[in-house]
C-alpha atoms as a PDB file:
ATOM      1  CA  UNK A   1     -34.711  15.277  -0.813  1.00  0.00           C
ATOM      2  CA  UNK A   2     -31.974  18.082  -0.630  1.00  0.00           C
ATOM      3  CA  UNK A   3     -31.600  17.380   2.622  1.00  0.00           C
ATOM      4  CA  UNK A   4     -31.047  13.281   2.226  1.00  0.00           C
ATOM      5  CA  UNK A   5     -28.421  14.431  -0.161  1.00  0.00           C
ATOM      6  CA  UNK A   6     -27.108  16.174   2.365  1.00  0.00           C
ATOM      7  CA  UNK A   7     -26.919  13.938   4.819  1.00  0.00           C
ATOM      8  CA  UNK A   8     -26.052  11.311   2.337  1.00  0.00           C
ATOM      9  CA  UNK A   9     -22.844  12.998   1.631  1.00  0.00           C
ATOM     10  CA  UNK A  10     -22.133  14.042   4.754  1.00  0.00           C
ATOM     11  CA  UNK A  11     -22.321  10.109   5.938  1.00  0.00           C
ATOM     12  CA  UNK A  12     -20.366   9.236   3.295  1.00  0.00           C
ATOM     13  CA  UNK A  13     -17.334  11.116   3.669  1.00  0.00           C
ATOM     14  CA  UNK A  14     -17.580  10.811   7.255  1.00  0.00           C
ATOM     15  CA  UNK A  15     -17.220   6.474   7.281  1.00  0.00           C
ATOM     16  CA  UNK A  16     -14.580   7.316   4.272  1.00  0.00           C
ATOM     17  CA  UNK A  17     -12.438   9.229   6.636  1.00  0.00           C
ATOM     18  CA  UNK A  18     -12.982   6.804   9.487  1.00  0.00           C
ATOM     19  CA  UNK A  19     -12.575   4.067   6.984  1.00  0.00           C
ATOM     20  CA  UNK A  20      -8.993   5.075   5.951  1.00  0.00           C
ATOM     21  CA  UNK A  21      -7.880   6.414   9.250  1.00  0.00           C
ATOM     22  CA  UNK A  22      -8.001   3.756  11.138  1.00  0.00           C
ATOM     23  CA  UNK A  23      -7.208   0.685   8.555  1.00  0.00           C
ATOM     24  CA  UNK A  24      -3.174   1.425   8.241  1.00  0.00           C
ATOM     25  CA  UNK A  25      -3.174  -1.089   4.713  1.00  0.00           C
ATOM     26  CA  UNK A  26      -4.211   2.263   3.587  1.00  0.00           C
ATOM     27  CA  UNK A  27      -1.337   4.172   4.068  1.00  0.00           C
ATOM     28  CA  UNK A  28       1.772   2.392   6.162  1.00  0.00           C
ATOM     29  CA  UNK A  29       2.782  -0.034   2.678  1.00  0.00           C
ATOM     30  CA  UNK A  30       3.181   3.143   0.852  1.00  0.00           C
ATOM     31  CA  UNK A  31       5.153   5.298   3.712  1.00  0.00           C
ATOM     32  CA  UNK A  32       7.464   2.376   4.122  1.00  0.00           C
ATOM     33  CA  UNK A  33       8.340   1.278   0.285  1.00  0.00           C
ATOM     34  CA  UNK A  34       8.992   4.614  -0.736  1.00  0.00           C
ATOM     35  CA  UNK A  35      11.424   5.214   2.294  1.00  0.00           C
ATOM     36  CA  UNK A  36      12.702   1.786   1.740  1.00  0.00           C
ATOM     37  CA  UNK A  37      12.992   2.545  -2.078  1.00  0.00           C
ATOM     38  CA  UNK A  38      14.110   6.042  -2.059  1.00  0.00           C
ATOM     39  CA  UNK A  39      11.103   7.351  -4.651  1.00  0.00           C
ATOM     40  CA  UNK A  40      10.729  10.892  -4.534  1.00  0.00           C
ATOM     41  CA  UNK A  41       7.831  12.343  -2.564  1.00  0.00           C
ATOM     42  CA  UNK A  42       5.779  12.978  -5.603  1.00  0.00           C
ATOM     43  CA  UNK A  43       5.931   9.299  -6.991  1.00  0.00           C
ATOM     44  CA  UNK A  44       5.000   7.940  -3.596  1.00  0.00           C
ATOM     45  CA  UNK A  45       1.588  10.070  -3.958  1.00  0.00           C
ATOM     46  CA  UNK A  46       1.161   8.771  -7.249  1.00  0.00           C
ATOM     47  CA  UNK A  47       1.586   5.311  -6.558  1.00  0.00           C
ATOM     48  CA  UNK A  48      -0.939   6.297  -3.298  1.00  0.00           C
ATOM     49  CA  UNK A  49      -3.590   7.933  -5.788  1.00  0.00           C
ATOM     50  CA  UNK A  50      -3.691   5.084  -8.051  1.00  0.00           C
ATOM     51  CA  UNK A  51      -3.797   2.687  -5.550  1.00  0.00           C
ATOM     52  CA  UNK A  52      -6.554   4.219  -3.779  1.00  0.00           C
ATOM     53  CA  UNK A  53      -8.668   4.741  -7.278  1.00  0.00           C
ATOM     54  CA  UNK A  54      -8.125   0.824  -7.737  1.00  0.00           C
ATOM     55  CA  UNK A  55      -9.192   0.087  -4.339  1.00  0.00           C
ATOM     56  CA  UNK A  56     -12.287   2.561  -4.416  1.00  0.00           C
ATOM     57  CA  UNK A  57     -13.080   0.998  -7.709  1.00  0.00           C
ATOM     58  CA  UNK A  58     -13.259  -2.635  -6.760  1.00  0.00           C
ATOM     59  CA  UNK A  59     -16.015  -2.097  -4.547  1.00  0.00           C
ATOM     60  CA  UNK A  60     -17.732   0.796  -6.587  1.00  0.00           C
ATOM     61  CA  UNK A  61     -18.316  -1.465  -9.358  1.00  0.00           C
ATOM     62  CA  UNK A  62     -19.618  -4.519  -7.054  1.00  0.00           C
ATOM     63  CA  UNK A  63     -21.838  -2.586  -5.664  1.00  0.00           C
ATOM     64  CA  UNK A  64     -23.553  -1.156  -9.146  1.00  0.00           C
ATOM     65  CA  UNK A  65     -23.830  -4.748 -10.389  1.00  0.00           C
ATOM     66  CA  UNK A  66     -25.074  -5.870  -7.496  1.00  0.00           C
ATOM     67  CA  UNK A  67     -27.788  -3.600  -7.977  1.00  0.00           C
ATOM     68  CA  UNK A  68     -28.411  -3.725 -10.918  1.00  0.00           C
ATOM     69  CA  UNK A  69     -29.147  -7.341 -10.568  1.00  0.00           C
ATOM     70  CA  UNK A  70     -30.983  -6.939  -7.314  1.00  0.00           C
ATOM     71  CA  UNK A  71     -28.705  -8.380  -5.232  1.00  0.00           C
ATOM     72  CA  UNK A  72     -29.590  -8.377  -1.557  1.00  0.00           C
ATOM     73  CA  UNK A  73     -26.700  -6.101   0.674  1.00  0.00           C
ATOM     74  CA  UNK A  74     -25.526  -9.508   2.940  1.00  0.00           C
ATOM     75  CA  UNK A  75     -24.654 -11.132   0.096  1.00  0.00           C
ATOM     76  CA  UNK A  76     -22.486  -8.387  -1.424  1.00  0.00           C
ATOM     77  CA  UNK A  77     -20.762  -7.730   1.950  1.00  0.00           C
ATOM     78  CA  UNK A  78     -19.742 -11.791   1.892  1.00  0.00           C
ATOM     79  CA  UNK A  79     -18.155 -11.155  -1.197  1.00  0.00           C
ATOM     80  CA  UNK A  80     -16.645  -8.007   0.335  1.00  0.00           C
ATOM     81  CA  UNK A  81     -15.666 -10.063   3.317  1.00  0.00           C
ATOM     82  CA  UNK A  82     -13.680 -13.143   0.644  1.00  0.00           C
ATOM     83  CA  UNK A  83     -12.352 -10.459  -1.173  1.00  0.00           C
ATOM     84  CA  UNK A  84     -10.773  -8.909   2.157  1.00  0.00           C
ATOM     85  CA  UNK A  85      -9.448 -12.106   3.162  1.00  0.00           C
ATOM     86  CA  UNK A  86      -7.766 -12.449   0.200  1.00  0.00           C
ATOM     87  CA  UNK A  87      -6.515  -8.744   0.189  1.00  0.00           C
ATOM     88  CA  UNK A  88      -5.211  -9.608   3.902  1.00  0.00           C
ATOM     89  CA  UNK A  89      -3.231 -12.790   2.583  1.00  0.00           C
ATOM     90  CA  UNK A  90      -1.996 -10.893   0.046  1.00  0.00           C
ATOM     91  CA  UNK A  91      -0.139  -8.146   1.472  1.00  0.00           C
ATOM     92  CA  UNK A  92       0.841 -10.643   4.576  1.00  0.00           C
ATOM     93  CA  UNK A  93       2.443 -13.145   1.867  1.00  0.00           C
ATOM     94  CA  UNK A  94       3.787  -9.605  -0.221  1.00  0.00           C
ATOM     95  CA  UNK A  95       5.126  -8.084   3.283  1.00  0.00           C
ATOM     96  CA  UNK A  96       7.424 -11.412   4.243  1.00  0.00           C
ATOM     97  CA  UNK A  97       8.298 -12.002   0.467  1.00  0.00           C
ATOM     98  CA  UNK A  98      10.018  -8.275   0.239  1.00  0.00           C
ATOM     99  CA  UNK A  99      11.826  -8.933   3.912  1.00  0.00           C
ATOM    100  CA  UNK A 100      12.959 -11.914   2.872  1.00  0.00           C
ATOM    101  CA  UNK A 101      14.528 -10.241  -0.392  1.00  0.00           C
ATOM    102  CA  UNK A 102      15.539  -7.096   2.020  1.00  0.00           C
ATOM    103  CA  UNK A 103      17.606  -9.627   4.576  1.00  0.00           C
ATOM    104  CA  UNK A 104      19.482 -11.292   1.694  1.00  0.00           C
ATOM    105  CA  UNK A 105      19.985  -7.751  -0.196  1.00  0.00           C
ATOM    106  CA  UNK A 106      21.455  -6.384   3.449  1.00  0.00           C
ATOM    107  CA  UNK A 107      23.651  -9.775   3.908  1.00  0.00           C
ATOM    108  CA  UNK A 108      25.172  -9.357   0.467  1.00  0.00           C
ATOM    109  CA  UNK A 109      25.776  -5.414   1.133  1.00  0.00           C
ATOM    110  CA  UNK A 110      27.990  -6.474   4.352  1.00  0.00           C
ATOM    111  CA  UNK A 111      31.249  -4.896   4.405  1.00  0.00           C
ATOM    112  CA  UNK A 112      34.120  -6.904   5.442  1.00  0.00           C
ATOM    113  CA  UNK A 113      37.917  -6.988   4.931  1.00  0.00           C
ATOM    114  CA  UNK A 114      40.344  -8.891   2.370  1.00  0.00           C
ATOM    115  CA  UNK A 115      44.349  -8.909   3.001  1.00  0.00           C
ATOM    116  CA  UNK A 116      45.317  -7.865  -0.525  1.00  0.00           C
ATOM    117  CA  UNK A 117      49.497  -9.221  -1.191  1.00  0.00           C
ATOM    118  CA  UNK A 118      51.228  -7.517  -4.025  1.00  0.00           C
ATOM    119  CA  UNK A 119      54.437  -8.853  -5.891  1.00  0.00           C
ATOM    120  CA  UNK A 120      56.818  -6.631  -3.753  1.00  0.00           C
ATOM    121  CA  UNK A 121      55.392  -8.380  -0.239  1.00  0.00           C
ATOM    122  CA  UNK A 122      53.332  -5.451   1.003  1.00  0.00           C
ATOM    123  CA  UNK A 123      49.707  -5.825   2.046  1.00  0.00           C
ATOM    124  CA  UNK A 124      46.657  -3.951   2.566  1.00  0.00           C
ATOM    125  CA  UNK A 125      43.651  -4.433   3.965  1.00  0.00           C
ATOM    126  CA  UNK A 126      40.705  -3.452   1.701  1.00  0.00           C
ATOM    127  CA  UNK A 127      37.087  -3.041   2.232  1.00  0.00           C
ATOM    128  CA  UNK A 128      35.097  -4.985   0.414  1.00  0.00           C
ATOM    129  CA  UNK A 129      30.653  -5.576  -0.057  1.00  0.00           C
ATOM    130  CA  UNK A 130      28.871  -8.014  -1.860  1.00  0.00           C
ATOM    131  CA  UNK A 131      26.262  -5.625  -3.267  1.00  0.00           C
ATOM    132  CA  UNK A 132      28.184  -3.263  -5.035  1.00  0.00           C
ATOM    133  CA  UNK A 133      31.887  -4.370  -5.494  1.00  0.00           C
ATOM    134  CA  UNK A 134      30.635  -7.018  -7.720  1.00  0.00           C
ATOM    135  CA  UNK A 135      28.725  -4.408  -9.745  1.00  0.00           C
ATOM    136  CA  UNK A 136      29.787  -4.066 -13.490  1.00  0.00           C
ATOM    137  CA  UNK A 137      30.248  -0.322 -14.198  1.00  0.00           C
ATOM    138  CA  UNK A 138      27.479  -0.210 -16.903  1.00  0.00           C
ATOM    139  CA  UNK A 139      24.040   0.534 -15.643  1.00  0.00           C
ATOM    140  CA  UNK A 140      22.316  -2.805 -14.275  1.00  0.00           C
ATOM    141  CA  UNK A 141      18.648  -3.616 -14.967  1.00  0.00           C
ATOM    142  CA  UNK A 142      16.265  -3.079 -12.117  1.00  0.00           C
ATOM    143  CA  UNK A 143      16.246  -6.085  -9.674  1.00  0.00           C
ATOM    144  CA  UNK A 144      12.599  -8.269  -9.716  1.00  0.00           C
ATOM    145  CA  UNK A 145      11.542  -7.293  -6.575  1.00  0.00           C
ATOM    146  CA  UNK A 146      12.334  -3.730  -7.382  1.00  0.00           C
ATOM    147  CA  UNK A 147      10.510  -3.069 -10.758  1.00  0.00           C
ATOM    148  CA  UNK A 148       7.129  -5.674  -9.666  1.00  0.00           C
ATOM    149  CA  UNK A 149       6.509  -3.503  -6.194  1.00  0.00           C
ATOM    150  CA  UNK A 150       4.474  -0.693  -7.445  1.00  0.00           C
ATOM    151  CA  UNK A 151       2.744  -3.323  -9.884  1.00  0.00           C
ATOM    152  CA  UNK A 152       1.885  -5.514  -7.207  1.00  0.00           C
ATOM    153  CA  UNK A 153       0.648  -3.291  -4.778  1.00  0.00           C
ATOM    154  CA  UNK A 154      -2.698  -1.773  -7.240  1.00  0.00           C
ATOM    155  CA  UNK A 155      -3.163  -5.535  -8.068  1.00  0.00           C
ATOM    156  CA  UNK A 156      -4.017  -6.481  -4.335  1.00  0.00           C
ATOM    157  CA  UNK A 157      -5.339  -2.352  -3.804  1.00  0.00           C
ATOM    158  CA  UNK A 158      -7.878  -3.306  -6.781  1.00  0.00           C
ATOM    159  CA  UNK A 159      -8.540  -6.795  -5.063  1.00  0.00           C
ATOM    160  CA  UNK A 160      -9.066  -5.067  -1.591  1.00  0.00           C
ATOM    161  CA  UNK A 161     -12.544  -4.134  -0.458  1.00  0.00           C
ATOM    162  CA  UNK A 162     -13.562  -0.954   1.058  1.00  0.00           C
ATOM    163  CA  UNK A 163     -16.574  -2.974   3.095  1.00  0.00           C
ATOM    164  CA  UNK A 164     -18.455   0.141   4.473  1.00  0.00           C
ATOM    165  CA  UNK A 165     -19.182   1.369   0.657  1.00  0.00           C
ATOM    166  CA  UNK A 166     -22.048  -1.050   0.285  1.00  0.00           C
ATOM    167  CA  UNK A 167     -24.462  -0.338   3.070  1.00  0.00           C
ATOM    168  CA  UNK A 168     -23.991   3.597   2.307  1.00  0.00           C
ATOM    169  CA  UNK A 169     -25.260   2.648  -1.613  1.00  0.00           C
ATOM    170  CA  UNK A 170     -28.246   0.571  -0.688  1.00  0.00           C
ATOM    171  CA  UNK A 171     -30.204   2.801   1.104  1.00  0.00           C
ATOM    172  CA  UNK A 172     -30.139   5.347  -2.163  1.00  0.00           C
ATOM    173  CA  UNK A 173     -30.794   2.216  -4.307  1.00  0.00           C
ATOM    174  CA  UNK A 174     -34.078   0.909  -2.297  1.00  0.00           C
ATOM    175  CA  UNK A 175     -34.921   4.593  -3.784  1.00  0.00           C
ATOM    176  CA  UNK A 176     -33.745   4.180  -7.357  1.00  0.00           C
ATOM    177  CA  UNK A 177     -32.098   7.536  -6.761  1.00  0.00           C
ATOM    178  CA  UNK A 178     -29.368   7.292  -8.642  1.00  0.00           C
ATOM    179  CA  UNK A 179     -28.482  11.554  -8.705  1.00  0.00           C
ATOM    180  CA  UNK A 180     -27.707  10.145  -4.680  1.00  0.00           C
ATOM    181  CA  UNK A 181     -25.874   7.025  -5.706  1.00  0.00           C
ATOM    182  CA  UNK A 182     -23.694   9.105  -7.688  1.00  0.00           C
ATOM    183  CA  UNK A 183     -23.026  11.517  -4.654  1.00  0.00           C
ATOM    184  CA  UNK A 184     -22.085   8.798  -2.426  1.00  0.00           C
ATOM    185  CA  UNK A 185     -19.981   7.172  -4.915  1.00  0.00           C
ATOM    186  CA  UNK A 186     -18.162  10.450  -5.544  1.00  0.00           C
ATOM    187  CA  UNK A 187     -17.378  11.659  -2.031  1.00  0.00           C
ATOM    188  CA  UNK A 188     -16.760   8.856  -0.719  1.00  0.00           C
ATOM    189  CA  UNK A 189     -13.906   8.180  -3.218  1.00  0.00           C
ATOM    190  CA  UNK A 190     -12.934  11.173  -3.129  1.00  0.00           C
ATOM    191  CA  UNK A 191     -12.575  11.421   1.113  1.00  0.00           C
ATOM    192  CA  UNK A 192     -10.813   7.940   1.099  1.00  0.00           C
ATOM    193  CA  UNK A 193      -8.549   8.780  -1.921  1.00  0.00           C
ATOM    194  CA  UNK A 194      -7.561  12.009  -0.591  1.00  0.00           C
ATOM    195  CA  UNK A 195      -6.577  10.838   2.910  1.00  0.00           C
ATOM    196  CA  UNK A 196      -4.832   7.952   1.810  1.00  0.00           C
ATOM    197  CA  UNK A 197      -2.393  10.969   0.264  1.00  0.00           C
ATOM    198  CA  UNK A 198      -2.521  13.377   2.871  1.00  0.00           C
ATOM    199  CA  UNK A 199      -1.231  10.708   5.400  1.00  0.00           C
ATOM    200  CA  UNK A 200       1.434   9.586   3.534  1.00  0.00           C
ATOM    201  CA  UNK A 201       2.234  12.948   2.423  1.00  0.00           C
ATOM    202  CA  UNK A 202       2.207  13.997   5.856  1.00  0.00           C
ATOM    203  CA  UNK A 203       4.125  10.786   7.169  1.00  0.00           C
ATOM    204  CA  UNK A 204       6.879  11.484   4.899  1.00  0.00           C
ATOM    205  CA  UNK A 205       7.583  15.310   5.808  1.00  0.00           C
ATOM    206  CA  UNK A 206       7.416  14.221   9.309  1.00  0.00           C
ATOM    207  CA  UNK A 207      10.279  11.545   7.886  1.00  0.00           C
ATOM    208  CA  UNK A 208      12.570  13.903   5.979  1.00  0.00           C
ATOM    209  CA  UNK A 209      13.887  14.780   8.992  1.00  0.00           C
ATOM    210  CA  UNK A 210      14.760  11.585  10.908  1.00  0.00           C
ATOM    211  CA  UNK A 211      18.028  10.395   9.964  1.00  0.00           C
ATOM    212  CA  UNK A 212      17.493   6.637   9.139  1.00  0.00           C
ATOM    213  CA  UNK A 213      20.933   6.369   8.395  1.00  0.00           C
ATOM    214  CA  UNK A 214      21.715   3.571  10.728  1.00  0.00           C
ATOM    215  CA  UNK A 215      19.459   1.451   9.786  1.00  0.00           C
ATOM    216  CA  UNK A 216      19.902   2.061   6.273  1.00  0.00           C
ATOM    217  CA  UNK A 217      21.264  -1.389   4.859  1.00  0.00           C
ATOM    218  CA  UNK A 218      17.986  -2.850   6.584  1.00  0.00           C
ATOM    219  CA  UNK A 219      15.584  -0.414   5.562  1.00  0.00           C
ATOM    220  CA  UNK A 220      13.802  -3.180   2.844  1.00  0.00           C
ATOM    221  CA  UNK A 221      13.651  -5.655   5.436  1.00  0.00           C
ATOM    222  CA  UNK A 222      11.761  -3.397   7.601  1.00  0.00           C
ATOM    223  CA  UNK A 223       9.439  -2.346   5.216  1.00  0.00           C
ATOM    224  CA  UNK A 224       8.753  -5.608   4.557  1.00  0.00           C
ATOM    225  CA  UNK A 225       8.129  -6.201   8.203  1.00  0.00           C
ATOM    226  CA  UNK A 226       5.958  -3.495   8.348  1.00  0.00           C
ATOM    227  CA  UNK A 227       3.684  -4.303   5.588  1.00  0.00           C
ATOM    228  CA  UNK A 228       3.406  -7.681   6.656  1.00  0.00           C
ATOM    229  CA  UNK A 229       2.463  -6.273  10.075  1.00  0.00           C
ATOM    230  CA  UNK A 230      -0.399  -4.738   8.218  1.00  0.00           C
ATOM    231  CA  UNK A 231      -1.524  -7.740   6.377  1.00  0.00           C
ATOM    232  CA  UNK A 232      -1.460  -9.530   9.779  1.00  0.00           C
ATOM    233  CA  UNK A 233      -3.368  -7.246  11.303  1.00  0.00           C
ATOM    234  CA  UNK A 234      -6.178  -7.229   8.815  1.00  0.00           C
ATOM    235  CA  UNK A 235      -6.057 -11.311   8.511  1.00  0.00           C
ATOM    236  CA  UNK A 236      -6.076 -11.908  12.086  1.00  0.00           C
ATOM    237  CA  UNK A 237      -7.292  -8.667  13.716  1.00  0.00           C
ATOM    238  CA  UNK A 238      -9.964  -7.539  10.904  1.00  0.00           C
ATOM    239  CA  UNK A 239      -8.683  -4.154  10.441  1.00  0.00           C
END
């Protein structure tokens, strides 16, 4: 038995790793709204962690109900398989929503030029943007978009599956070993959890040092863009 727990375990970090790794909804939304957003390194993680404990959650507690009403593995993994599609949409519909707001935001930052006349006849030109000239001085409540992003990304984390998770707590459950349903449970949240953060972690040291600066006034539409790649890729390549 020790060594079924073993190799339990060892399974179940392994397709957690895997898992993560190679489905980029796990990591790229968070790499590219912080950048976009300018959160500090430390609230990016956060907002990873939690994500990822929603995420590992939704499926966690499927798959206890489902057996503890004897519920046969194909049907859980159909509900897995809705509950993806829907998690696909979702961050497809989220990603164009927050480009769309990211274009406008970077047409209304545009500088141009005004010909300012005073009484005495002389001119000047001045520079002049949307975004900020046209700011009061006292501090301005967070913008929609802004404030509903973290929010919005556990809601579809929670809502999105983690598919492998099922098959792995079957096999213990055919057993009613339930010391080996909690090991899977717990490594397996743990692996995905804690590569969802090293990625992103890693992804924005590797970051710090690129100088985005060009592309600044576009950096929400093309974080936007790149979380909509994501959702696409999940909706229409399964990833």
């Amino acid at each position: 038995m020790n060594f079924e727990i073993f190799v339990l375990a060892g399974t179940a970090a392994s397709v957690g790793l895997i898992h993560t790794v190679l489905g980029p909804d796990h990591y790229l939304p968070f790499i590219a709204l912080g950048k976009a957003r300018g959160w500090s390194k430390s609230r990016t993680l956060g907002l990873t962690a939690l994500c990822g404990v929603g995420h590992v959650m939704g499926s966690i507690i499927l798959g206890l109900v489902g057996i503890a009403f004897g519920v046969g593995v194909a049907n859980l993994q159909s509900v897995e398989q809705v509950r993806g599609d829907w998690a696909g949409w979702a961050i497809l519909a989220f990603g164009l929503a927050y480009a769309v707001w990211g274009l406008r935001r970077a047409h209304n930052s545009h500088h141009h030029h005004h010909v300012h006349a005073h009484a005495d006849g002389t001119t000047h030109m001045h520079d002049h943007d949307h975004h900020r000239d046209h700011a009061h001085p006292h501090e301005q409540p967070a913008a929609p978009m802004a404030s509903t992003t973290p929010w919005v990304l556990f809601v579809i984390f929670v809502f999105g599956p983690c598919e492998p998770l099922i098959p792995l707590l079957m096999y213990p459950a055919a057993a009613h070993n339930w010391f080996a349903i909690g090991v899977v449970v717990v490594v397996f949240a743990a692996v995905t959890i804690s590569t969802m953060v090293a990625v992103v972690g890693l992804a924005l040291s590797g970051l710090s040092v690129v100088n985005f600066k060009s592309l600044e006034r576009h950096a929400h539409s093309l974080a936007g863009g790149a979380v909509a790649a994501c959702g696409a890729a999940m909706v229409f390549l399964g990833l």
